[in-house]
C-alpha atoms as a PDB file:
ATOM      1  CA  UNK A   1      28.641  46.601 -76.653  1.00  0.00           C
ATOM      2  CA  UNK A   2      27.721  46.407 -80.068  1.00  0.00           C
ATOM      3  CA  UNK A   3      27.564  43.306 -81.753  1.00  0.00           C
ATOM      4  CA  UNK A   4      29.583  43.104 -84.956  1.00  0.00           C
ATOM      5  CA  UNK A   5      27.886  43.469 -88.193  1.00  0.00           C
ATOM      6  CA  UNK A   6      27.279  40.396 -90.336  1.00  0.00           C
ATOM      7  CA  UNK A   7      25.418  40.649 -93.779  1.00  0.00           C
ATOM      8  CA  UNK A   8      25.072  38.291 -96.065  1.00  0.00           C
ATOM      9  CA  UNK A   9      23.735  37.649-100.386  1.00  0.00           C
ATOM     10  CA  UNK A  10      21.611  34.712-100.205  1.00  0.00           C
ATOM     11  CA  UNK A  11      20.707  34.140-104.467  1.00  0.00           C
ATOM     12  CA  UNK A  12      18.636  30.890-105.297  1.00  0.00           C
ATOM     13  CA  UNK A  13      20.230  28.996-108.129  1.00  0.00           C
ATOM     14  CA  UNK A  14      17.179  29.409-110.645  1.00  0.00           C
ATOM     15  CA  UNK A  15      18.797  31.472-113.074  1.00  0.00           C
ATOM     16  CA  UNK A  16      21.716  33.960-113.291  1.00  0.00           C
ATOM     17  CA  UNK A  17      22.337  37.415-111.561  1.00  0.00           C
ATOM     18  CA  UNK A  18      20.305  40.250-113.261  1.00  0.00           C
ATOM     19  CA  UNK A  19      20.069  44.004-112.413  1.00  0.00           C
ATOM     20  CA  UNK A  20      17.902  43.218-110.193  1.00  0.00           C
ATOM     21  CA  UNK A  21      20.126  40.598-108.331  1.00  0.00           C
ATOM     22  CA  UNK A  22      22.927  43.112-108.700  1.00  0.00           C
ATOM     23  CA  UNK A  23      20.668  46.029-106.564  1.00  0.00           C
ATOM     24  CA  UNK A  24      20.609  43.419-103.955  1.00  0.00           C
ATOM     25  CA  UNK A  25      23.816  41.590-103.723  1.00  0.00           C
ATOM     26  CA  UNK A  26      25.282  45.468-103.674  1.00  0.00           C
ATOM     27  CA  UNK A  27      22.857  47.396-101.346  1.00  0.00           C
ATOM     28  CA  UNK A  28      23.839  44.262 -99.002  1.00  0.00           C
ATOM     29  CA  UNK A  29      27.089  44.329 -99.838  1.00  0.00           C
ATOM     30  CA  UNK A  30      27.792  48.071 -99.304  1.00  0.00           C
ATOM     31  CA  UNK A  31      25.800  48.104 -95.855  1.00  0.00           C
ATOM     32  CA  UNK A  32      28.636  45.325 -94.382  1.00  0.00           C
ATOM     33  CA  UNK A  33      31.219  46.653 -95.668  1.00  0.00           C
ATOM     34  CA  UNK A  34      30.669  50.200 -94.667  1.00  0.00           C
ATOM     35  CA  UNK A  35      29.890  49.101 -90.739  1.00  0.00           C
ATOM     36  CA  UNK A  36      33.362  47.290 -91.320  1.00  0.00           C
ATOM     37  CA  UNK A  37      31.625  43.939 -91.125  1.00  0.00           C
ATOM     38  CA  UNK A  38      31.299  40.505 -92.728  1.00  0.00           C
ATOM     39  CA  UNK A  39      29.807  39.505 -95.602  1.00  0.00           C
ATOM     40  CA  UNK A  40      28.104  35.915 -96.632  1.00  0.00           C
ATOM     41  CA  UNK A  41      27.362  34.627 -99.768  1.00  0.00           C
ATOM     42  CA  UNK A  42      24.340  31.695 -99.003  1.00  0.00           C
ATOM     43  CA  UNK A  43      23.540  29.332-102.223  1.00  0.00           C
ATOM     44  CA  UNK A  44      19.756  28.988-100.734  1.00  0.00           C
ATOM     45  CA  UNK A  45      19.135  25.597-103.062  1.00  0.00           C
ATOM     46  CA  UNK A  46      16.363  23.416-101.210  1.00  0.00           C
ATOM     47  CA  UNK A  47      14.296  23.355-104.291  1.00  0.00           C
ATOM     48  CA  UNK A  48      15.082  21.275-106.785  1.00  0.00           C
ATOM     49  CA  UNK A  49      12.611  21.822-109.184  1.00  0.00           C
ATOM     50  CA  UNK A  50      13.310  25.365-109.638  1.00  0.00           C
ATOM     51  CA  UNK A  51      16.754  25.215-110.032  1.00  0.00           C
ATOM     52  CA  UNK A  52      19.069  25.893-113.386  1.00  0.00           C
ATOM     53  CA  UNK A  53      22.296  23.399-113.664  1.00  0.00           C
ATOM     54  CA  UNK A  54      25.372  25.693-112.934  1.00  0.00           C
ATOM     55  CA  UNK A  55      23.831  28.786-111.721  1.00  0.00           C
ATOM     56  CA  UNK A  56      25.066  28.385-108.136  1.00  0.00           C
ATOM     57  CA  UNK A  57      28.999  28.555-109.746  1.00  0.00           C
ATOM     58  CA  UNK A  58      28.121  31.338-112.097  1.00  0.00           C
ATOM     59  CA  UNK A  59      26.730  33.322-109.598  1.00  0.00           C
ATOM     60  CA  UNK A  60      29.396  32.980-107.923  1.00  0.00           C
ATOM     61  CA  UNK A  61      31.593  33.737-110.401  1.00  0.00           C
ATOM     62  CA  UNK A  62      29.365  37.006-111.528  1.00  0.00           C
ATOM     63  CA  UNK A  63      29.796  38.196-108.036  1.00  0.00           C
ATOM     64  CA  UNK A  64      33.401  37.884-107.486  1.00  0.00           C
ATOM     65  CA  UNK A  65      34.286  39.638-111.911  1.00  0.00           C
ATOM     66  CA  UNK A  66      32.220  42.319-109.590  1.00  0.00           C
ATOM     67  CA  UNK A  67      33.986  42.886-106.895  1.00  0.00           C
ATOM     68  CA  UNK A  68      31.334  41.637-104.440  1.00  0.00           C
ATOM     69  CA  UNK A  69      33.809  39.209-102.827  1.00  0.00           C
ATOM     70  CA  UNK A  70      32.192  37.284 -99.518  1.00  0.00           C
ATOM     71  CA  UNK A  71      33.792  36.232 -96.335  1.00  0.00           C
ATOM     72  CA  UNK A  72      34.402  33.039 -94.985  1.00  0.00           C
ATOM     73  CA  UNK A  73      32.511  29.676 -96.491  1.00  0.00           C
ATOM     74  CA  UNK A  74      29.703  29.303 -98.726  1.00  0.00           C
ATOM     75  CA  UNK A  75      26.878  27.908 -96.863  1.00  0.00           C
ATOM     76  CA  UNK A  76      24.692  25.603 -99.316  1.00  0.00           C
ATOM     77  CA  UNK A  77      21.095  24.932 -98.294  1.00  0.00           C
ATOM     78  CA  UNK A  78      21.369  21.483 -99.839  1.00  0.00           C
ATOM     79  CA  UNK A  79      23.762  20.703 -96.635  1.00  0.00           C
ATOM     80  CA  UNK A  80      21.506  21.681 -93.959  1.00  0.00           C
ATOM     81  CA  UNK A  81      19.244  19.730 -93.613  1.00  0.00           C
ATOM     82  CA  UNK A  82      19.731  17.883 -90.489  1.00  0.00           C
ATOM     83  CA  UNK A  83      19.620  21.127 -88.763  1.00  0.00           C
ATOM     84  CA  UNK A  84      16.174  22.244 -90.506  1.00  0.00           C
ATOM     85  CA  UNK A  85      14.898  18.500 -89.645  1.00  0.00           C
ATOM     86  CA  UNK A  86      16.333  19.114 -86.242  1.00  0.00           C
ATOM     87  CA  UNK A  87      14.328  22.578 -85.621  1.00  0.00           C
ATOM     88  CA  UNK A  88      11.594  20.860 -86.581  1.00  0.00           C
ATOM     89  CA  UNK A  89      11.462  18.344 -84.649  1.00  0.00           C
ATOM     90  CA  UNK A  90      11.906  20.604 -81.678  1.00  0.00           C
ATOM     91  CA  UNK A  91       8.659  22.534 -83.062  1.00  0.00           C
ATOM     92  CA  UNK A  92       7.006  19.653 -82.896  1.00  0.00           C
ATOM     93  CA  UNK A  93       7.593  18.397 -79.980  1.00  0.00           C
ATOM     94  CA  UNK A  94       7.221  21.425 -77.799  1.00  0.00           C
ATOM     95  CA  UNK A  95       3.381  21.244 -79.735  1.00  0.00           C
ATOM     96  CA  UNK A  96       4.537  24.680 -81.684  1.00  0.00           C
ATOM     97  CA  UNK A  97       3.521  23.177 -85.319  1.00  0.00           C
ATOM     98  CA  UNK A  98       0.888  20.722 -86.609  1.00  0.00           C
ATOM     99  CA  UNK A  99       0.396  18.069 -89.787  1.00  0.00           C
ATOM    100  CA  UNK A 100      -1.987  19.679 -91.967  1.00  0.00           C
ATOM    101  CA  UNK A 101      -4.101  17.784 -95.037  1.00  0.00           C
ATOM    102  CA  UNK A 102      -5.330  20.837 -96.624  1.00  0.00           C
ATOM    103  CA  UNK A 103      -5.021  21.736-100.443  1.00  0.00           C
ATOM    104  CA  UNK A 104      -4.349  24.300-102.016  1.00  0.00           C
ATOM    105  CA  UNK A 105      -7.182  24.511-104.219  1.00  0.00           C
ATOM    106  CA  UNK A 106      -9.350  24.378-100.658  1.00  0.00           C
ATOM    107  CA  UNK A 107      -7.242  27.522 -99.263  1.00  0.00           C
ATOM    108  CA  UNK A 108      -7.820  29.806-102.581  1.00  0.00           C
ATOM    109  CA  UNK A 109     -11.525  28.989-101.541  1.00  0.00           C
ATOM    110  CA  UNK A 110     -11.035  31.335 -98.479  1.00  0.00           C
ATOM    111  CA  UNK A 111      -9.286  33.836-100.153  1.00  0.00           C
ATOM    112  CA  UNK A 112      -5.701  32.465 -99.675  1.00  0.00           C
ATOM    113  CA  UNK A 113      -5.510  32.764 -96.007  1.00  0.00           C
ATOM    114  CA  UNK A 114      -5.684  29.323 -94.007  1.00  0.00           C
ATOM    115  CA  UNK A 115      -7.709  29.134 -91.565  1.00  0.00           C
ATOM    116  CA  UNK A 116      -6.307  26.709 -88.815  1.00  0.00           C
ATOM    117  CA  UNK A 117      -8.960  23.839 -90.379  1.00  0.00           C
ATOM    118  CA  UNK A 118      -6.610  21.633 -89.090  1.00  0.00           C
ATOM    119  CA  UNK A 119      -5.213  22.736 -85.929  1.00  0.00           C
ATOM    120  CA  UNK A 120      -6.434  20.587 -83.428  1.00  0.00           C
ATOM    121  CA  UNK A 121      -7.329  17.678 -85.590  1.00  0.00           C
ATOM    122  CA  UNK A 122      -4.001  15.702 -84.694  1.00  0.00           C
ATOM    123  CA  UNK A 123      -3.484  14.528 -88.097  1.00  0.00           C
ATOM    124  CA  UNK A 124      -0.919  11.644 -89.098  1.00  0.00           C
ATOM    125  CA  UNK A 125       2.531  12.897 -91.124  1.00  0.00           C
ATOM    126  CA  UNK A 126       1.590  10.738 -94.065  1.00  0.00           C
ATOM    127  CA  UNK A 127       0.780  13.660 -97.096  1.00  0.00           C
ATOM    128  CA  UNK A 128       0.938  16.569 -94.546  1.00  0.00           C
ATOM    129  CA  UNK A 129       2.360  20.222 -94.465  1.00  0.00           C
ATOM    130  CA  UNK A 130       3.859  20.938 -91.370  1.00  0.00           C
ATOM    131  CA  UNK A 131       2.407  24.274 -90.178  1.00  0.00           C
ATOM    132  CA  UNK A 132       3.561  26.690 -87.604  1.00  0.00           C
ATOM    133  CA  UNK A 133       1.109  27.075 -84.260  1.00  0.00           C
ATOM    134  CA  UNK A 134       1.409  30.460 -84.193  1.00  0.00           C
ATOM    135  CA  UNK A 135       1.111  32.415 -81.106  1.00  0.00           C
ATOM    136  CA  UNK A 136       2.335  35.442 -81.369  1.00  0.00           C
ATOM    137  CA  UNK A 137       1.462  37.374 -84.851  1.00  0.00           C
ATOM    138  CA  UNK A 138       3.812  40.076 -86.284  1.00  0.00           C
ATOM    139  CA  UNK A 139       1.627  42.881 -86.844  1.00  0.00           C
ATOM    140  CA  UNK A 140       4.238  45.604 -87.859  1.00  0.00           C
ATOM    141  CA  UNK A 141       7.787  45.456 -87.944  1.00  0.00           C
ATOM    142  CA  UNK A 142      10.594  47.968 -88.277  1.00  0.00           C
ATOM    143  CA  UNK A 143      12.491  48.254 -91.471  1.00  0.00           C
ATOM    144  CA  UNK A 144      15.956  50.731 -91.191  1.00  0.00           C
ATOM    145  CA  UNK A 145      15.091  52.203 -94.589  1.00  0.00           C
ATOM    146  CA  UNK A 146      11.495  52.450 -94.749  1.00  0.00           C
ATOM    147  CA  UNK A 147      10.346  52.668 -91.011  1.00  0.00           C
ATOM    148  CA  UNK A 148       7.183  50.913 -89.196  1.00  0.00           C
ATOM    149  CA  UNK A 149       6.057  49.173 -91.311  1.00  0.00           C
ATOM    150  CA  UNK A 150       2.112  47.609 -90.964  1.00  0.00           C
ATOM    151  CA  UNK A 151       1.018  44.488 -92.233  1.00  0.00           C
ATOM    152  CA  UNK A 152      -2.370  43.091 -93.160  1.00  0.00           C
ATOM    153  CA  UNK A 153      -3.752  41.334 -89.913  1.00  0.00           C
ATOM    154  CA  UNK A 154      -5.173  37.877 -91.681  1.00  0.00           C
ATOM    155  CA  UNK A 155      -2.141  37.513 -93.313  1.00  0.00           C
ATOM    156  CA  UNK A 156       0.416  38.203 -90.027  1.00  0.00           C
ATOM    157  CA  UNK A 157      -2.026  35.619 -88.068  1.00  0.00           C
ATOM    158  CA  UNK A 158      -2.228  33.069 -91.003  1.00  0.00           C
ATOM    159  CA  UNK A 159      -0.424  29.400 -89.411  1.00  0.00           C
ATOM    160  CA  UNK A 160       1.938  29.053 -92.390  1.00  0.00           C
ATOM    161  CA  UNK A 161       4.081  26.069 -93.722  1.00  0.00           C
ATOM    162  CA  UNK A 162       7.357  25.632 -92.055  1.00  0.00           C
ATOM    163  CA  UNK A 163       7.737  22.096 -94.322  1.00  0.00           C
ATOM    164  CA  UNK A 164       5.993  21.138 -97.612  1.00  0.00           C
ATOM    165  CA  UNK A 165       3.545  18.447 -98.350  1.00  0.00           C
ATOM    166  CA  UNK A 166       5.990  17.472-101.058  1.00  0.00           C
ATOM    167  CA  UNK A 167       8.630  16.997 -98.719  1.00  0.00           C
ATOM    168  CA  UNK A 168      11.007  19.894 -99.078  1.00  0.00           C
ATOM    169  CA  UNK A 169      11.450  22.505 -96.340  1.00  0.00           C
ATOM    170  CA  UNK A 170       9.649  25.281 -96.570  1.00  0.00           C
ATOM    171  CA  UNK A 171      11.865  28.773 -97.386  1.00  0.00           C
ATOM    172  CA  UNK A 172      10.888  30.500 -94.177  1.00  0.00           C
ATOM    173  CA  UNK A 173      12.080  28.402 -92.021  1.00  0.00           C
ATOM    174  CA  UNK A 174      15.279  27.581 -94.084  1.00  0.00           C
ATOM    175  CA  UNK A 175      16.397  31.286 -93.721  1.00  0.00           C
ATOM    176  CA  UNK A 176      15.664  31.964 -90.442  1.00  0.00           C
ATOM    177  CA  UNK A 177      17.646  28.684 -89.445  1.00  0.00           C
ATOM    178  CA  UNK A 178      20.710  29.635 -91.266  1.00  0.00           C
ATOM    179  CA  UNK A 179      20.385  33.680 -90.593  1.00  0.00           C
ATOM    180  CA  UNK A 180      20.439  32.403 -86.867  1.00  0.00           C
ATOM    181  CA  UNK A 181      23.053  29.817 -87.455  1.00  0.00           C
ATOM    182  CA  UNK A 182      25.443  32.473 -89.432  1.00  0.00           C
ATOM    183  CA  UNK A 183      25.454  34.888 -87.041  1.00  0.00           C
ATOM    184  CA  UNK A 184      23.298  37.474 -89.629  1.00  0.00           C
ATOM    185  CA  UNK A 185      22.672  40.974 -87.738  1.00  0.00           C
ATOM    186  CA  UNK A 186      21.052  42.589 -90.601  1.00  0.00           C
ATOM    187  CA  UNK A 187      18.792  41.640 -93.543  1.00  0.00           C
ATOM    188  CA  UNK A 188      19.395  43.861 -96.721  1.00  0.00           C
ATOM    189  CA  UNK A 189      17.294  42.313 -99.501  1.00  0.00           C
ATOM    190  CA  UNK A 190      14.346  44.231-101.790  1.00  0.00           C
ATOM    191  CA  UNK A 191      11.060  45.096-101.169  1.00  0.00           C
ATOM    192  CA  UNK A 192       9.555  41.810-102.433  1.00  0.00           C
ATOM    193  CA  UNK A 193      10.334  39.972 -99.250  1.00  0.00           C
ATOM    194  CA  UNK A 194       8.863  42.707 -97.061  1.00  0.00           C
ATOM    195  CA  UNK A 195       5.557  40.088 -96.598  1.00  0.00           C
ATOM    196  CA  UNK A 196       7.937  37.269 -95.678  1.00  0.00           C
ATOM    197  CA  UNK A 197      10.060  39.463 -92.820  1.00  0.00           C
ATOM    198  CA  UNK A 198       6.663  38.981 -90.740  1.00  0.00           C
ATOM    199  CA  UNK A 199       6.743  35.431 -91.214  1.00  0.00           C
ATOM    200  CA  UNK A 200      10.303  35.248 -90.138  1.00  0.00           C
ATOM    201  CA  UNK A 201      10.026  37.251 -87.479  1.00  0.00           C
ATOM    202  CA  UNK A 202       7.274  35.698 -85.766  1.00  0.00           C
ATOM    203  CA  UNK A 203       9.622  32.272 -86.193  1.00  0.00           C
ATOM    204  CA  UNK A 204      12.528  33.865 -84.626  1.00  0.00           C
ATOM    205  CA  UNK A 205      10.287  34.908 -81.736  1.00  0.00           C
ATOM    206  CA  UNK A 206       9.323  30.925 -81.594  1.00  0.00           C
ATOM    207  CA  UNK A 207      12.124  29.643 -81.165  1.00  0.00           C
ATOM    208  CA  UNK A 208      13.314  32.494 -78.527  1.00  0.00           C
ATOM    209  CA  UNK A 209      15.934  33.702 -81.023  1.00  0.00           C
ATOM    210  CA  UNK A 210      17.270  37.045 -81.480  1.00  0.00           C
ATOM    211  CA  UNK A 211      15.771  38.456 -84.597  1.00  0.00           C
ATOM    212  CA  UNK A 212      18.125  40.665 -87.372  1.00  0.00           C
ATOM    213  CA  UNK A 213      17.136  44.278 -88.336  1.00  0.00           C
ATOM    214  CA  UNK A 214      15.662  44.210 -91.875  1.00  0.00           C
ATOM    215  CA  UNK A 215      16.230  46.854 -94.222  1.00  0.00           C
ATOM    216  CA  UNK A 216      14.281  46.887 -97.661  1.00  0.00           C
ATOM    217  CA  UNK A 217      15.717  48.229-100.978  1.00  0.00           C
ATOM    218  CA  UNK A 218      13.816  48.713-103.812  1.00  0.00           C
ATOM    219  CA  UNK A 219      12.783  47.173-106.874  1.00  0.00           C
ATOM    220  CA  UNK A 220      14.616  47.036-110.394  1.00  0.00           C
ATOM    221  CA  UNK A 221      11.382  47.236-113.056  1.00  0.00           C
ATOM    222  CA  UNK A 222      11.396  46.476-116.233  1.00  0.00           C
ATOM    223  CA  UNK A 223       9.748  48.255-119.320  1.00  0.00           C
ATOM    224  CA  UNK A 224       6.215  47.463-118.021  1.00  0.00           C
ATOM    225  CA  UNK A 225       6.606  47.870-114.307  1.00  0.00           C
ATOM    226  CA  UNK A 226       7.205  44.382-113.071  1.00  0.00           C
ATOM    227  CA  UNK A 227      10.278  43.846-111.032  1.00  0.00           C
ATOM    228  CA  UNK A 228      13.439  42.322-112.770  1.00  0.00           C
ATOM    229  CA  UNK A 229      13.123  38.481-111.994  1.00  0.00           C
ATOM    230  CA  UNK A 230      14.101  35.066-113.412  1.00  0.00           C
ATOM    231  CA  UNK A 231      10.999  34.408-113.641  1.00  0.00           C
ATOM    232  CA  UNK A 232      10.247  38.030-115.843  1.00  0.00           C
ATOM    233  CA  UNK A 233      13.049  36.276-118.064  1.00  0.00           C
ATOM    234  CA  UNK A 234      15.612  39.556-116.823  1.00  0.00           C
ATOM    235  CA  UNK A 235      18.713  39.153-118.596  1.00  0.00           C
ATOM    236  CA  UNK A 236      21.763  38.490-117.182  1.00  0.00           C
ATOM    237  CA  UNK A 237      24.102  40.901-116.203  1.00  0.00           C
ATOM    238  CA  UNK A 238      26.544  41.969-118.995  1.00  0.00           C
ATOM    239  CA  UNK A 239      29.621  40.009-119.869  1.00  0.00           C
ATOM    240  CA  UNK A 240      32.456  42.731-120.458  1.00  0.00           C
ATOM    241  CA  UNK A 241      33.418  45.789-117.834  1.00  0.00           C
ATOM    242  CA  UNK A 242      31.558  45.876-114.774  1.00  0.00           C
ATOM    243  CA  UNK A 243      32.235  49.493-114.386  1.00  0.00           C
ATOM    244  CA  UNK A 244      29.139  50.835-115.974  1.00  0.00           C
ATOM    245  CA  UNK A 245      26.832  48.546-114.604  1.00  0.00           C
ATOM    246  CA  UNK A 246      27.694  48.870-110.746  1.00  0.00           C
ATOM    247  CA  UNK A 247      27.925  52.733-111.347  1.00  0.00           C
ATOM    248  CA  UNK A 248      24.177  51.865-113.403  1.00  0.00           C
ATOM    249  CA  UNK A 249      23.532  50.301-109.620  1.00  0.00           C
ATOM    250  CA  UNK A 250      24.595  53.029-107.645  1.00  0.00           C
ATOM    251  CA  UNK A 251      22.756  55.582-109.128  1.00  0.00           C
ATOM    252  CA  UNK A 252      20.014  53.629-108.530  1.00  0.00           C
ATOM    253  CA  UNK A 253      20.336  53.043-104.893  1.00  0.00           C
ATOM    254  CA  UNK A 254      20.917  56.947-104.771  1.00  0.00           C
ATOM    255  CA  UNK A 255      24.343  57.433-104.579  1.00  0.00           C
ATOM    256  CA  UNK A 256      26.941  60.017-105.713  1.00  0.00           C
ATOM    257  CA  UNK A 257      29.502  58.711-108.202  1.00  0.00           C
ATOM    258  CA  UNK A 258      32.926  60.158-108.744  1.00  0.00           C
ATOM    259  CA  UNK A 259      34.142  62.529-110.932  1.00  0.00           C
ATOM    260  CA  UNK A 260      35.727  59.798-113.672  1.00  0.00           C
ATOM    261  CA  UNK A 261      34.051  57.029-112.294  1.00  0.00           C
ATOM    262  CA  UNK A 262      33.893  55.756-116.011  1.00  0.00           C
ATOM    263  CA  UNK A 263      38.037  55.631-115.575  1.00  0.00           C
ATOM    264  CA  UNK A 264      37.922  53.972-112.566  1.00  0.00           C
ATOM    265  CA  UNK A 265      38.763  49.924-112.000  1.00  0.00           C
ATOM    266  CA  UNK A 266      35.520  48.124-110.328  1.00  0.00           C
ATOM    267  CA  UNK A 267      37.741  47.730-107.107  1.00  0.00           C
ATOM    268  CA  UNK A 268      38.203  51.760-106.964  1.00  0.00           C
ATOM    269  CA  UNK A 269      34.576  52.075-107.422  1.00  0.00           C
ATOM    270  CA  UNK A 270      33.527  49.703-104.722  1.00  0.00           C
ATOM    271  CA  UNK A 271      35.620  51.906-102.296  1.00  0.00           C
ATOM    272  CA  UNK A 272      34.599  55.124-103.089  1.00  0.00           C
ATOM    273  CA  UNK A 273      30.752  53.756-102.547  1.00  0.00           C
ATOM    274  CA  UNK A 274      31.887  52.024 -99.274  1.00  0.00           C
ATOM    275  CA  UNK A 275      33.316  55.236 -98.619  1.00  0.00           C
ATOM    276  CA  UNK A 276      30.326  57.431 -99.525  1.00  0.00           C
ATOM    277  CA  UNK A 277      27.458  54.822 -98.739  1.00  0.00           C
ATOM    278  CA  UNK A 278      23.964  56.550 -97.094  1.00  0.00           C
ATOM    279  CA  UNK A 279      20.688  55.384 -96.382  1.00  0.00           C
ATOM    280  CA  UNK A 280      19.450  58.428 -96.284  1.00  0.00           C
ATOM    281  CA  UNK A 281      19.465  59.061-100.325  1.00  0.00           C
ATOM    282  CA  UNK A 282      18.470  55.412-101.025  1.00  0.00           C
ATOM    283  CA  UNK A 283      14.498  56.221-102.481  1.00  0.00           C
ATOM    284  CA  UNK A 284      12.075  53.486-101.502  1.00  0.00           C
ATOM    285  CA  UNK A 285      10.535  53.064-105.027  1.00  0.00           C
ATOM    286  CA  UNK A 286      12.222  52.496-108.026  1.00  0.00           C
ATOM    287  CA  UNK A 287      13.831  56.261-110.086  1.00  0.00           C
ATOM    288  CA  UNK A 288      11.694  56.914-112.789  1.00  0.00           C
ATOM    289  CA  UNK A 289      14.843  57.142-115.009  1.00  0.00           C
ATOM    290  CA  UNK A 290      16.213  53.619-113.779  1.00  0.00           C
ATOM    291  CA  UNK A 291      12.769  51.932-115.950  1.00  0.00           C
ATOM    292  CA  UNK A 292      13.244  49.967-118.217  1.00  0.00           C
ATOM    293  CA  UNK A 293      16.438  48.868-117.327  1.00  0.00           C
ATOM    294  CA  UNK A 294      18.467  47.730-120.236  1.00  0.00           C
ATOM    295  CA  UNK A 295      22.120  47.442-118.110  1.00  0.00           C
END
């Protein structure tokens, strides 16, 4: 028996939506909806320094003027963290993760990969990472758009940092947590987290938990060929009709509009892509004509 789909749109609060949000909220969006499953909406806000007062509500807002309405609760980050300290503690105790002393500036010295200096050292909590033990490295994984996917070998057998040194929980083991916890059969995010899946993956697999599929959409550039971010200063998606900029979105993510579209109401749009949705036309890089993106 199949299990039923869950999805989910899981934006950090450290700026609004942009295009490049938008790609991603949708793709995710459109993949639930058309295998007549659920879709979550995750406020991932565990890091405080990063984050923008009142994004989290006017994402949420953005997403709903839309049309990307969720299913059941929010789930805030903020509010989890017994069950990340929880996991954790499990880790620890079953001798699956280790305190680590190491700086950064000591890691860029061997080319950015750690290289399990402190493994077996049994070093005290006090100004430590926690790092995972790993065990059993994710070489390649499968991704539904883009197939096998291989990744580099030092990276996929690096022990990586399930909690910071400065105290906050570490995003890979935040996600995995509440993908688990939410029921999440399927990742749809972009191509920028592709690295991460491995790291994911190989935590699922610690824990004994049964891991999502993963499916990779691509990037949103901008005028230069860097992908749409907060951090690239992307501007936030127009105020006004969302028409154009969804059917902007869908063209993007390869898929046929309808004759009129520019007539029809976001919610009529929404259906016909439901409706119409394909992987098969989705391209893996960004369309030449989608750069720059001025939505």
């Amino acid at each position: 028996m199949t299990a039923h789909y869950v999805g989910r749109f899981a934006p950090s609060p450290s700026g609004d939506l942009h295009f490049g949000s938008l790609i991603a909220a949708l793709g995710s969006f459109l993949q639930a909806r058309a295998h007549c499953g659920d879709w979550l909406v995750r406020i991932e806000d565990i890091d405080p320094p990063r984050e923008v007062a009142g994004a989290a509500s006017r994402i949420l807002y953005t997403l709903e003027r839309y049309g990307l309405h969720w299913d059941k609760d929010i789930l805030y980050q903020s509010q989890r963290s017994d069950a990340y300290r929880q996991v954790l503690d499990d880790l620890y105790q079953q001798n699956h993760c280790y305190y680590c002393h190491c700086t950064r500036a000591r890691i860029q010295q061997l080319s950015g990969v750690y290289d399990g200096h402190c493994r077996d050292l049994h070093l005290p909590a006090q100004q430590a990472a926690l790092r995972l033990r790993l065990t059993h490295p994710v070489l390649s994984f499968h991704d539904e758009l883009r197939g096998d996917i291989a990744t580099p070998q030092d990276f996929a057998k690096e022990d990586f940092i399930i909690h910071r040194k400065d105290g906050l929980f570490a995003y890979n083991l935040a996600v995995v947590v509440d993908d688990h916890f939410q029921g999440v059969t399927e990742i749809v995010r972009g191509a920028d987290l592709i690295l991460p899946t491995v790291r994911q993956i190989a935590l699922y697999r610690q824990l004994g938990w049964r891991e999502p599929r993963y499916l990779h959409l691509p990037l949103a550039l901008n005028g230069t060929g860097d992908k749409l971010s907060k951090q690239n200063h992307a501007p936030a998606l127009p105020e006004g009709n969302p028409v154009p900029t969804l059917a902007k979105a869908l063209a993007f993510l390869g898929q046929p509009l309808p004759v009129g579209w520019e007539y029809a109401s976001t919610d009529e749009l929404l259906a016909w892509a439901i409706d119409s949705w394909s992987l098969s036309t989705i391209p893996l890089t960004a369309p030449p004509t989608a750069t720059p993106l001025n939505p």
